[in-house]
Protein backbone atom coordinates (compact mmCIF):
# COMPACT_ATOMS: atom_id res chain seq x y z
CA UNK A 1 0.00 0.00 0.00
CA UNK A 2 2.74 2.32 0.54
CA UNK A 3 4.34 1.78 -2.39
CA UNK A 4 0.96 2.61 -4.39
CA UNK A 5 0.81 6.10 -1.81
CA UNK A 6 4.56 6.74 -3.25
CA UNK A 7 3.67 5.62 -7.16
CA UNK A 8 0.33 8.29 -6.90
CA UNK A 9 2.95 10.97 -5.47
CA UNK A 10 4.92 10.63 -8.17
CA UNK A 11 2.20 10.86 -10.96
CA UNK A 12 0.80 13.99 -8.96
CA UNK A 13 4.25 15.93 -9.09
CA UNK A 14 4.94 14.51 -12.75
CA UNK A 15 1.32 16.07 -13.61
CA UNK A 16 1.74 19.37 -12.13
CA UNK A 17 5.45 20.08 -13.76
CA UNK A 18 3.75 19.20 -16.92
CA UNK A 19 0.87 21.61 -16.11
CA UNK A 20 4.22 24.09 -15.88
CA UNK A 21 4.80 23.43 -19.24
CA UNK A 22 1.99 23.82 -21.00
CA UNK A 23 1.08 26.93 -19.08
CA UNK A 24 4.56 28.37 -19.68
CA UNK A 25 5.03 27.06 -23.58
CA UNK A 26 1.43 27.15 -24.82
CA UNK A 27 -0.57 30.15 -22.77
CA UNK A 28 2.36 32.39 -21.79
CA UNK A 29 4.48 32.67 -24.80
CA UNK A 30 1.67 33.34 -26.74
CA UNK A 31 0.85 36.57 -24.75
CA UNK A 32 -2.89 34.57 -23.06
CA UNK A 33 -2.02 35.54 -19.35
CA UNK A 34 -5.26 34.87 -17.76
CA UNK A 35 -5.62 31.37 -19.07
CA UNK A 36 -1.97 31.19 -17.85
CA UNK A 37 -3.04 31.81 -14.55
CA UNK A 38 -5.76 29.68 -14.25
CA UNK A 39 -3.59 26.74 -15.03
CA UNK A 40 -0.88 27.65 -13.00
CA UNK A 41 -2.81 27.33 -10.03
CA UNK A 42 -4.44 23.98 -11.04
CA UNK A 43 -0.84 23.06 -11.76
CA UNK A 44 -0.02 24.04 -8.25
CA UNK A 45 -2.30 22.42 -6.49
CA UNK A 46 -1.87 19.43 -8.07
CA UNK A 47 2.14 19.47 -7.50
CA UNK A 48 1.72 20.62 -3.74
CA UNK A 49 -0.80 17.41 -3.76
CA UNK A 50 1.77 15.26 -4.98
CA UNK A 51 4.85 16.06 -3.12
CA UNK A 52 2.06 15.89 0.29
CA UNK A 53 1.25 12.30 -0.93
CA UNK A 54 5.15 11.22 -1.33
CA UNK A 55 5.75 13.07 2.09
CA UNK A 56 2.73 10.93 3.46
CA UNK A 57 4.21 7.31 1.93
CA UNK A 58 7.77 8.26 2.89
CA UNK A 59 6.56 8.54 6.98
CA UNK A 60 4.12 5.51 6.59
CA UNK A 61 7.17 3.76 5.70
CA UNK A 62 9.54 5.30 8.39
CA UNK A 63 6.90 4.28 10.33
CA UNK A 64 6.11 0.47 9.65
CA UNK A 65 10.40 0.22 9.85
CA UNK A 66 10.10 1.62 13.52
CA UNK A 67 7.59 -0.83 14.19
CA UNK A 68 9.69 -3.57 12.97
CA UNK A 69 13.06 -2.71 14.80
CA UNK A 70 13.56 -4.14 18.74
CA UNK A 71 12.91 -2.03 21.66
CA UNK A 72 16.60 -0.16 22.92
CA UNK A 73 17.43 0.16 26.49
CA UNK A 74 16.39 3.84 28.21
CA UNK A 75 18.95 6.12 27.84
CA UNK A 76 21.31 7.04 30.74
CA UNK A 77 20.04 9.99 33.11
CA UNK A 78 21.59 13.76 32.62
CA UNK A 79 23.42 15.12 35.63
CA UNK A 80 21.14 17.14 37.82
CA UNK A 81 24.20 19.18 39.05
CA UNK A 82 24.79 22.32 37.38
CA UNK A 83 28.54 22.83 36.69
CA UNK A 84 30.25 25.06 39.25
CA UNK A 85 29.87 28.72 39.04
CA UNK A 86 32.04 31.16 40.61
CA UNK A 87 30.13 34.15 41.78
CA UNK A 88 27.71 33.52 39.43
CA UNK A 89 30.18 33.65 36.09
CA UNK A 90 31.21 30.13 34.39
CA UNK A 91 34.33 28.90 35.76
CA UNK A 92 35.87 28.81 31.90
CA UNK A 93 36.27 31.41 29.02
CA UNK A 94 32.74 30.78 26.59
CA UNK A 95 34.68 33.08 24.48
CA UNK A 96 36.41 30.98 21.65
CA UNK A 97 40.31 31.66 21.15
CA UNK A 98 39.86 33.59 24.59
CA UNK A 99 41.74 32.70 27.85
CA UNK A 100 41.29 33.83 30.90
């Protein structure tokens, strides 16, 4: 199923760079703005619809490969201890290439 998600993707962004075309090379040379513009925003929508499906296939398949991989031990704790402050300033220079 994911695969078919990915295929449709493909054939959505394929048809809306082709929309590109024709509303470039037979509406725009020609001088026919409006018509121009009409397609181009078909050939938008179709395009943003396409690279939406292949975003959609590429996490359902992220996510049936985290489903598939073995659970990993909990990572280690953080310190809860700050590092030591002198007076309130950082014991070290933040500043690169500075010393103190």
């Amino acid at each position: 199923m994911v695969w078919l998600r990915e295929a449709a993707g493909w054939v959505l962004l394929g048809t809306g760079l082709a929309a590109f075309a024709v509303c470039y090379f037979v509406f725009l040379l020609p001088g026919r703005i409006l018509e121009a513009g009409v397609l181009l925003l078909i050939g938008l929508s179709v395009f943003r619809a396409g690279s939406h499906m292949l975003s959609v296939a590429m996490a359902a398949k992220a996510s049936r490969e985290l489903d598939r991989q073995p659970e990993v031990a909990a990572p280690a704790a953080r310190p809860l201890a700050m590092p030591a402050l002198v007076a309130g300033k950082p014991t070290a220079s933040v500043v690169p290439g500075r010393a103190r």
